[in-house]
N, C-alpha and C. Protein backbone atom coordinates (compact mmCIF):
# COMPACT_ATOMS: atom_id res chain seq x y z
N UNK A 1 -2.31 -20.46 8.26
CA UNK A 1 -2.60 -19.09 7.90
C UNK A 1 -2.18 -18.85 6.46
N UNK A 2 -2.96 -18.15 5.79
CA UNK A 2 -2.50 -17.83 4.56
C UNK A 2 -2.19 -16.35 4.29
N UNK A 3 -1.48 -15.86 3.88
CA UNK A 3 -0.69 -14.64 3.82
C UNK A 3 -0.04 -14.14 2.11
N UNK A 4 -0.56 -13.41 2.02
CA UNK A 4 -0.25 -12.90 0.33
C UNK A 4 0.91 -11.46 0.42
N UNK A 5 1.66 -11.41 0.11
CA UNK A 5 2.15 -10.29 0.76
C UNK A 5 3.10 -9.58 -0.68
N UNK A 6 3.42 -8.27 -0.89
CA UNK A 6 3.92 -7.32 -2.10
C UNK A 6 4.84 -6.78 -1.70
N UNK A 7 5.77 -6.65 -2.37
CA UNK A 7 6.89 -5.26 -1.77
C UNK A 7 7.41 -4.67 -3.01
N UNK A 8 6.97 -3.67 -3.00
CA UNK A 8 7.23 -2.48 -4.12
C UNK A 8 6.70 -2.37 -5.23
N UNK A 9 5.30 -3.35 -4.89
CA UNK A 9 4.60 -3.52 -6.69
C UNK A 9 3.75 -2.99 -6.97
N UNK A 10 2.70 -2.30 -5.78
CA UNK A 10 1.72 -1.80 -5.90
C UNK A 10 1.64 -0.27 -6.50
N UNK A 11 3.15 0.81 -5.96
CA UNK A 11 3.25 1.91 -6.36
C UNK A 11 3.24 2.21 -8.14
N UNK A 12 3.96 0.76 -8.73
CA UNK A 12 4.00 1.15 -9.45
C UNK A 12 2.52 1.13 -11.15
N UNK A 13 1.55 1.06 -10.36
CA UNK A 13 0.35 0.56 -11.02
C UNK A 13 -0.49 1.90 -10.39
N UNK A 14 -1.21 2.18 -11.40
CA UNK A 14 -2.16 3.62 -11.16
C UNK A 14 -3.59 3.13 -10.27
N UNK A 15 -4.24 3.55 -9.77
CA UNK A 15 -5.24 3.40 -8.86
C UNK A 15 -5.89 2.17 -9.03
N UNK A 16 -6.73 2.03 -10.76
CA UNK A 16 -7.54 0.95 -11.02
C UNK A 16 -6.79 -0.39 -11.31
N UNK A 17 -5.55 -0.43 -11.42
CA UNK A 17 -4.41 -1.64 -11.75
C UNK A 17 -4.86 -2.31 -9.82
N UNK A 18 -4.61 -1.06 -9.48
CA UNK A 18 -3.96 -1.75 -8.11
C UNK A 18 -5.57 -2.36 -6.91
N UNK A 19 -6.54 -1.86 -7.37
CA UNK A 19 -7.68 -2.24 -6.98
C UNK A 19 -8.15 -3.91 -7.25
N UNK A 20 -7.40 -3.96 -8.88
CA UNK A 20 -7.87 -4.83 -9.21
C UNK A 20 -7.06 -6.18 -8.83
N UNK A 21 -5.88 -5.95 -8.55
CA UNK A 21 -4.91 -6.95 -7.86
C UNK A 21 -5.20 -7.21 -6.72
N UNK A 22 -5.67 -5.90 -5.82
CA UNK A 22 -6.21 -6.14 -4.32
C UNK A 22 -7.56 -7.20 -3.96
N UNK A 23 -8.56 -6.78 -5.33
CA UNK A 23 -9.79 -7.87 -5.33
C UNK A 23 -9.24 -9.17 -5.34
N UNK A 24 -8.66 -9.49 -6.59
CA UNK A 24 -7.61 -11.18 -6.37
C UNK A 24 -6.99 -11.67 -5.70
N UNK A 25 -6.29 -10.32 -4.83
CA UNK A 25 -5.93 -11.04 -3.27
C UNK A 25 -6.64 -11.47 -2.36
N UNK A 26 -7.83 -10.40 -2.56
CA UNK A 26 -8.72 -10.95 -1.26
C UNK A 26 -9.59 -12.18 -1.51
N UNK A 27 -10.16 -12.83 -2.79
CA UNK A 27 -10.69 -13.57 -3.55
C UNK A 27 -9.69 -14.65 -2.98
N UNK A 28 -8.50 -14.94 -3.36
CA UNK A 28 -7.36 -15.87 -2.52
C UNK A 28 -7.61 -16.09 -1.34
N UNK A 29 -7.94 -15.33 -0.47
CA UNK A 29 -7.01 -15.54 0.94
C UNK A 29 -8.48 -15.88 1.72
N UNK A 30 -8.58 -16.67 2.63
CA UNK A 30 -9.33 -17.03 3.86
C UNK A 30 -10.10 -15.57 4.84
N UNK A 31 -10.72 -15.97 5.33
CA UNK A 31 -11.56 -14.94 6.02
C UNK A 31 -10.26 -14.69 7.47
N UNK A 32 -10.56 -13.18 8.04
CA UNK A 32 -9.44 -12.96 8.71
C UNK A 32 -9.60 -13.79 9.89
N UNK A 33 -10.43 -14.39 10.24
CA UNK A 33 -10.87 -15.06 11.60
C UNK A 33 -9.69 -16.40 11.35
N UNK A 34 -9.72 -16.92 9.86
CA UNK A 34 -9.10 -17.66 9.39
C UNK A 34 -7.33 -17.38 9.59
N UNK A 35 -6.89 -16.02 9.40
CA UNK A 35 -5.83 -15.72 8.70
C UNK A 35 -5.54 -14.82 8.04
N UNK A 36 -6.30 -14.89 7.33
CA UNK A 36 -6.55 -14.22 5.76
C UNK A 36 -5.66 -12.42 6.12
N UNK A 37 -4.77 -12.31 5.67
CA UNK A 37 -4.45 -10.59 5.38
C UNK A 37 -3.81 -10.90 4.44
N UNK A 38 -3.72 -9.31 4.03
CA UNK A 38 -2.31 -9.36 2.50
C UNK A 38 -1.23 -8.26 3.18
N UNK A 39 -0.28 -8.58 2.92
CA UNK A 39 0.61 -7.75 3.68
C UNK A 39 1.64 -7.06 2.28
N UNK A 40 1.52 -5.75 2.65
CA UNK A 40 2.46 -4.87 1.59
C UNK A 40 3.47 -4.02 2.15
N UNK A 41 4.73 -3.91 1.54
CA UNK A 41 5.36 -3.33 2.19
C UNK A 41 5.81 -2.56 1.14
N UNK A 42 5.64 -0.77 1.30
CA UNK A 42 5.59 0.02 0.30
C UNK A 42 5.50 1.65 0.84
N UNK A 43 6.05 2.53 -0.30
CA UNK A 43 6.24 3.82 0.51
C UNK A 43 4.25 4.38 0.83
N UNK A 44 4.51 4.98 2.50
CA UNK A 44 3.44 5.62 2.59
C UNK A 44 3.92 6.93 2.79
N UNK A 45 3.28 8.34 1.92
CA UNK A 45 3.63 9.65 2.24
C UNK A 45 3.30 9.60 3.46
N UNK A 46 3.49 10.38 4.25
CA UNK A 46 3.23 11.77 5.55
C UNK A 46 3.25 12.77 5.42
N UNK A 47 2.73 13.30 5.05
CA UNK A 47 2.87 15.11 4.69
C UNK A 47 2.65 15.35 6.07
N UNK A 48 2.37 14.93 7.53
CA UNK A 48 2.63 16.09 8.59
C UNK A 48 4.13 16.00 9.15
N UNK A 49 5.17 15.06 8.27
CA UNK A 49 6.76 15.42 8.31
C UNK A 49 7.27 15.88 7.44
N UNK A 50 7.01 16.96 6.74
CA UNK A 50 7.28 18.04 5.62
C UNK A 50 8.87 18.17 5.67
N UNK A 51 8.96 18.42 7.28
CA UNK A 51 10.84 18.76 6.94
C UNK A 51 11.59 17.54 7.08
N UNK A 52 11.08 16.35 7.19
CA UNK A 52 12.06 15.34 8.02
C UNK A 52 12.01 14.62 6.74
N UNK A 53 13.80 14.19 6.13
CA UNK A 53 14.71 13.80 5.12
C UNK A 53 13.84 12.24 4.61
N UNK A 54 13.04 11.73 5.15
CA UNK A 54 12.25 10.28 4.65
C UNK A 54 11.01 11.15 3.92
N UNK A 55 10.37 12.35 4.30
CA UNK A 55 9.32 12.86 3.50
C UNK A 55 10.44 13.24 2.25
N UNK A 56 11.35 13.78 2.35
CA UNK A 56 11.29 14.58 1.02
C UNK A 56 11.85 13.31 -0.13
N UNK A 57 12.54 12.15 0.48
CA UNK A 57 12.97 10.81 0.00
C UNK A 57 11.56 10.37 -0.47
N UNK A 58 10.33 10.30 0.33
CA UNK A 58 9.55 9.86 -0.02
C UNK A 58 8.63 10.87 -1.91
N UNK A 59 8.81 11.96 -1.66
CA UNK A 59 8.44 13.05 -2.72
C UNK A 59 9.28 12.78 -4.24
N UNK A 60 10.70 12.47 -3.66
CA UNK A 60 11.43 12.06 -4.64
C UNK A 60 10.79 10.65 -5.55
N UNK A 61 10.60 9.62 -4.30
CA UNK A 61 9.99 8.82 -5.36
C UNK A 61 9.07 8.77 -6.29
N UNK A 62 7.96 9.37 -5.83
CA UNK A 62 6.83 10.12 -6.17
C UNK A 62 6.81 10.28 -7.87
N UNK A 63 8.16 11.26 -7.90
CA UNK A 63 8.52 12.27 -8.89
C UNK A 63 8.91 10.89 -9.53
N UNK A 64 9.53 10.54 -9.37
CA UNK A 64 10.64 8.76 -10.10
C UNK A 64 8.90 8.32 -11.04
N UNK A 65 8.10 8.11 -9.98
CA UNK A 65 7.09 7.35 -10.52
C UNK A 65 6.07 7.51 -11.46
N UNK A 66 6.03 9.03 -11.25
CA UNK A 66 5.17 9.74 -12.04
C UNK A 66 5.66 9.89 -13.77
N UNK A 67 7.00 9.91 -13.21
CA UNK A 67 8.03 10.06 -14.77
C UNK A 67 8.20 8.97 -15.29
N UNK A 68 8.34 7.39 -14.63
CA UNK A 68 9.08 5.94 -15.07
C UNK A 68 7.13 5.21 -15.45
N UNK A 69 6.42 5.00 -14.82
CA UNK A 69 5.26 4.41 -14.57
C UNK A 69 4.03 5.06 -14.15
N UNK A 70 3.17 4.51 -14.53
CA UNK A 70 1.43 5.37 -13.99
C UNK A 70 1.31 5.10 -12.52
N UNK A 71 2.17 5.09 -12.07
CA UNK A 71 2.01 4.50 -10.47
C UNK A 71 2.34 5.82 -9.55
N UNK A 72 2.32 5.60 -8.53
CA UNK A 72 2.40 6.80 -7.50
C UNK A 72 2.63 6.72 -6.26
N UNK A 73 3.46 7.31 -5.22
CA UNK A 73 3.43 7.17 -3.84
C UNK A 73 1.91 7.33 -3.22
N UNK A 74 1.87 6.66 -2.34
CA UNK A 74 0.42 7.14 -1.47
C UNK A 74 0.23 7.51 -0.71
N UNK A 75 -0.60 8.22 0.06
CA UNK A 75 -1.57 9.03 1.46
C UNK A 75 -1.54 7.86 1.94
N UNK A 76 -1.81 7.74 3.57
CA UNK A 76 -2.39 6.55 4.46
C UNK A 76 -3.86 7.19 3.72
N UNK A 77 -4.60 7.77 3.25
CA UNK A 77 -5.76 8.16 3.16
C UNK A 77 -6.12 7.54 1.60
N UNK A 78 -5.42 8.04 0.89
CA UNK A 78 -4.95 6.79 -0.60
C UNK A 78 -4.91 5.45 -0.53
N UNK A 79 -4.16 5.03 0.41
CA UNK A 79 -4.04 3.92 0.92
C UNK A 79 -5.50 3.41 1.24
N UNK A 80 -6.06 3.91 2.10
CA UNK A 80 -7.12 3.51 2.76
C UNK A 80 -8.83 3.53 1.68
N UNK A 81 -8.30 4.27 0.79
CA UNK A 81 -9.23 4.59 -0.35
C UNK A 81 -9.39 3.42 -1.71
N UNK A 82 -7.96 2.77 -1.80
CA UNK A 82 -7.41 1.02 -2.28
C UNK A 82 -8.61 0.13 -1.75
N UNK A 83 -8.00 0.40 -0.25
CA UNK A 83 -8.45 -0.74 0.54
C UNK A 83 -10.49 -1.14 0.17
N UNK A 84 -10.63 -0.16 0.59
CA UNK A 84 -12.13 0.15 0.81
C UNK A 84 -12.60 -0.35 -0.43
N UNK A 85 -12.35 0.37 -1.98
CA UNK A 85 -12.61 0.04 -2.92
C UNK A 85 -12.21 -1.79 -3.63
N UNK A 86 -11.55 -2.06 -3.03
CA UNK A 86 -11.39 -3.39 -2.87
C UNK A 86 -12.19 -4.82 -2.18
N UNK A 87 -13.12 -4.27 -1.34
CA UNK A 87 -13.24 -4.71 -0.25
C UNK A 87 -13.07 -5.16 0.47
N UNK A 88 -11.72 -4.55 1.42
CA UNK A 88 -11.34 -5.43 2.35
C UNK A 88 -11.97 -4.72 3.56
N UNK A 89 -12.15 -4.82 4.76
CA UNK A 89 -12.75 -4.70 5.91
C UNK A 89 -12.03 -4.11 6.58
N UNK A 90 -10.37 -3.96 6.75
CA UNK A 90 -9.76 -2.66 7.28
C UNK A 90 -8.66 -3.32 7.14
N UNK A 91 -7.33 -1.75 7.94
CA UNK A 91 -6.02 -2.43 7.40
C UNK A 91 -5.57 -1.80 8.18
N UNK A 92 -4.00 -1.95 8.76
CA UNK A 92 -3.37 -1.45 9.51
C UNK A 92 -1.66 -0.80 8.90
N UNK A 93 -1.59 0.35 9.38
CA UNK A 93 0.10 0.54 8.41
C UNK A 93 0.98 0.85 9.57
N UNK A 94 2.24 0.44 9.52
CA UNK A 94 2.97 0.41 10.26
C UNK A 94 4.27 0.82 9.87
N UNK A 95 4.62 2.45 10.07
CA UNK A 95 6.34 2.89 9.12
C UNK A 95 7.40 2.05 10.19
N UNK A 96 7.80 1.41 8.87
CA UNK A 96 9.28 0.53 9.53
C UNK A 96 10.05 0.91 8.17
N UNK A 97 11.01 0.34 7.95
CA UNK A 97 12.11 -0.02 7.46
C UNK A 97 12.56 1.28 6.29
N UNK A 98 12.54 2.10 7.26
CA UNK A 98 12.98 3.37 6.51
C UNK A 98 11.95 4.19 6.25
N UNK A 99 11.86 4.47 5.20
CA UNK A 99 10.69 5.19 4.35
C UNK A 99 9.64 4.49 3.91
N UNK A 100 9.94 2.74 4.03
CA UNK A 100 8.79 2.14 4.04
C UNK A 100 7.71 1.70 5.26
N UNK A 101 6.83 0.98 4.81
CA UNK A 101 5.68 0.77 5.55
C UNK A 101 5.37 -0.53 5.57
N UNK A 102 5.02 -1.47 7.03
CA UNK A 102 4.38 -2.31 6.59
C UNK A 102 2.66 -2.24 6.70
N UNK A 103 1.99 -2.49 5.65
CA UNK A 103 0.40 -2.63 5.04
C UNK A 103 0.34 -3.82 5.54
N UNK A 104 -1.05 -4.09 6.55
CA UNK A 104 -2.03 -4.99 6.59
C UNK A 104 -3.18 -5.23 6.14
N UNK A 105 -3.61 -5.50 4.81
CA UNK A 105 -4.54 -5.64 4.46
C UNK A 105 -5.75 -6.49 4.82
N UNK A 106 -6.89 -6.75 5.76
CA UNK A 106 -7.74 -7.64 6.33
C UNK A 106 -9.22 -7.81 5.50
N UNK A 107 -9.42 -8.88 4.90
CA UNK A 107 -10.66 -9.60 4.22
C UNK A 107 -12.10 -8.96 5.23
């Protein structure tokens, strides 16, 4: 199986940076029947947990990113808007490890 996987690199690259890294991943990696995903592990907003202390952690970064780099926290809908424009065929997100997420990206 081949497996390409990011943690914390994607936020910091503005929409078309990060499209274009996603094409080279998928260009890499085997068809999913094969294997083939890219796996990211990176903040995903939730805005339907407005009051709960990982959204407003998550807003904070946001703010970090907008001020340090052209990069940005994302929507699962942002997220999913990467994906598409990339062409990958679908993806799965999964909140673990705090405020992060693990991203399945599928060829």
């Amino acid at each position: 199986m081949t497996r390409y996987w990011a943690q914390e690199i994607l936020h910091t690259w503005d929409d078309q940076a990060c499209v274009k890294v996603l094409k080279k991943c998928k260009e890499a990696i085997p068809s999913k029947e094969k294997g083939g995903k890219v796996i990211i592990i990176d903040v995903v907003l939730d805005k339907q947990k407005e009051d709960d202390e990982f959204f407003r952690a998550q807003l904070f970064l946001d703010t970090t990113m907008l001020a340090l780099v052209p990069g940005k926290e994302r929507t699962k809908k942002e997220w999913a808007q990467l994906f598409y424009k990339a062409g990958f065929s679908h993806h799965r997100i999964t909140q673990a490890l705090g405020i992060k997420s693990l991203i399945e990206a599928y060829p």
